[in-house]
C-alpha atoms as a PDB file:
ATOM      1  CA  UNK A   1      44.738  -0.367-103.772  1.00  0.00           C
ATOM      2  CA  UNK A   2      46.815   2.294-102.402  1.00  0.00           C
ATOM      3  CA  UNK A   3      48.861   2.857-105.456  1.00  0.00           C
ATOM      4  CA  UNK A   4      46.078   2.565-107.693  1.00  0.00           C
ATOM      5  CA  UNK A   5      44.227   5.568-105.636  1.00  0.00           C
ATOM      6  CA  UNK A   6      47.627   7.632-105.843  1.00  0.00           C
ATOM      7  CA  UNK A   7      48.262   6.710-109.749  1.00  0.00           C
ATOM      8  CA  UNK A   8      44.604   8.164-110.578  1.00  0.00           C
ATOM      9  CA  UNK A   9      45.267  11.393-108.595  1.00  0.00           C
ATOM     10  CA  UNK A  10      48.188  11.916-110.697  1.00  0.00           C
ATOM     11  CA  UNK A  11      46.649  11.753-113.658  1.00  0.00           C
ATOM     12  CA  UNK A  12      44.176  14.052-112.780  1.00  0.00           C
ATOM     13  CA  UNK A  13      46.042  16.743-111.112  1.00  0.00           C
ATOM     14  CA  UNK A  14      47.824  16.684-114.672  1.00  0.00           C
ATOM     15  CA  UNK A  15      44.685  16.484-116.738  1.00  0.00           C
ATOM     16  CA  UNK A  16      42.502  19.002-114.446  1.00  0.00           C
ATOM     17  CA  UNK A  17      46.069  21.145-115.236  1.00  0.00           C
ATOM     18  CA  UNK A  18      46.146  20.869-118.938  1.00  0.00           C
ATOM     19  CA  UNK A  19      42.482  22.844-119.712  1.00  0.00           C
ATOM     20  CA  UNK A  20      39.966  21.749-122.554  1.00  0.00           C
ATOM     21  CA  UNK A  21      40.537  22.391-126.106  1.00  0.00           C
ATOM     22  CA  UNK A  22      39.098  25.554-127.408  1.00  0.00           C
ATOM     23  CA  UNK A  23      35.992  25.101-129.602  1.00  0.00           C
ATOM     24  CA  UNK A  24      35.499  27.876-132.392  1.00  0.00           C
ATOM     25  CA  UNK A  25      32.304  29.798-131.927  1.00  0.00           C
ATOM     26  CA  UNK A  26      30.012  30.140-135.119  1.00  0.00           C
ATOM     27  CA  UNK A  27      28.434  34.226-135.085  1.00  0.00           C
ATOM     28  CA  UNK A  28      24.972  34.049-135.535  1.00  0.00           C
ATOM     29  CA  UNK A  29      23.280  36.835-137.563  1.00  0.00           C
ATOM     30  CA  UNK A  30      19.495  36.294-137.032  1.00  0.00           C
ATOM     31  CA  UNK A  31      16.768  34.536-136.478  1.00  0.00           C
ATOM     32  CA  UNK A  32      16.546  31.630-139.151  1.00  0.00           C
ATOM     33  CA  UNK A  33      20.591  31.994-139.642  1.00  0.00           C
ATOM     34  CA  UNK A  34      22.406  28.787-140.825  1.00  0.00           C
ATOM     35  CA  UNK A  35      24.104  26.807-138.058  1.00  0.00           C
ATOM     36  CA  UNK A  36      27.017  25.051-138.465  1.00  0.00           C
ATOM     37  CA  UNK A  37      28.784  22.063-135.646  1.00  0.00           C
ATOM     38  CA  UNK A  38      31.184  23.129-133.620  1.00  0.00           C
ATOM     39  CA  UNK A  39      33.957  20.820-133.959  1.00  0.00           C
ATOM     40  CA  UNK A  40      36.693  19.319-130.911  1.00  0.00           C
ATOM     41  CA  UNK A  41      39.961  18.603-133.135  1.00  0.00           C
ATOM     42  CA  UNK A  42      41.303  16.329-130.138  1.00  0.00           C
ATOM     43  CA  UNK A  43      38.549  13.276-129.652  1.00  0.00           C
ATOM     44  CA  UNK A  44      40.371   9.881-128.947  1.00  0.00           C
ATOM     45  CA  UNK A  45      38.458   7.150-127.174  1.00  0.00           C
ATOM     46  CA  UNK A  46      40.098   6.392-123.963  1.00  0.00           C
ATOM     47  CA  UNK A  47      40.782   1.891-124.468  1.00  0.00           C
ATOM     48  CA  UNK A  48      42.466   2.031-120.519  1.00  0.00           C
ATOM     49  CA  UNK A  49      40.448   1.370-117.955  1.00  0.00           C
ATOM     50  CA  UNK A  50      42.396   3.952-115.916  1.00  0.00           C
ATOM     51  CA  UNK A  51      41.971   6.647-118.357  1.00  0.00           C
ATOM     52  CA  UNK A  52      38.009   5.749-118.650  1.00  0.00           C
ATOM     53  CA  UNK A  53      38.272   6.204-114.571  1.00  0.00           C
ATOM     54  CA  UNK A  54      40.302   9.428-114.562  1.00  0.00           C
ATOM     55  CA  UNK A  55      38.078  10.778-117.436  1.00  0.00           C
ATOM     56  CA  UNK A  56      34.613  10.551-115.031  1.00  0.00           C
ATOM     57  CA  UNK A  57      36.706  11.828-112.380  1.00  0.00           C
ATOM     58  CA  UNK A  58      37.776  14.741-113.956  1.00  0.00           C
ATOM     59  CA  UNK A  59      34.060  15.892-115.541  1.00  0.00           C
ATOM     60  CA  UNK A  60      33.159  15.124-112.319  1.00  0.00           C
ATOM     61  CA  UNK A  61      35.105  17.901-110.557  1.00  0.00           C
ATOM     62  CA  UNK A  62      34.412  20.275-113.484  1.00  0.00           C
ATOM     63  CA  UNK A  63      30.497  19.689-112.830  1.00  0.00           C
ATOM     64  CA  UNK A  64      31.174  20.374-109.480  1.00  0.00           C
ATOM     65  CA  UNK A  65      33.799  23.405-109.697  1.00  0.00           C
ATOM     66  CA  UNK A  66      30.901  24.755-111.605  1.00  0.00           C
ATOM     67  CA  UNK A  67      28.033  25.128-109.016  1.00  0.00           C
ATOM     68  CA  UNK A  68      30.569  26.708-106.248  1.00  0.00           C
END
């Protein structure tokens, strides 16, 4: 269980490191102005268990990093 706990830290020290992807912003000119999806180039489905794991861990901390 021990190495489990320590191979999940790793990987998210090194994912909490790498930053999110940077989505392009869409200017607005008014009111009724068309709208268009902003778009993340990078969106692979995590198939690991550990990765699922490390993934809610890391939005997690984001969430939390964000109230402070």
């Amino acid at each position: 269980m021990k190495k489990y706990i320590e191979k999940i830290e790793k990987l998210v020290k090194k994912r909490m490191a790498e930053g999110e992807p940077k989505k392009d912003k869409v200017e607005q000119k008014g009111f009724m102005s068309k709208k268009e999806k902003l778009e993340v180039k990078d969106t692979k489905l995590p198939t690991d268990l550990v990765e699922i794991v490390v993934d809610a861990i890391v939005h997690v901390r984001k969430k939390r990093m964000e109230l402070k």
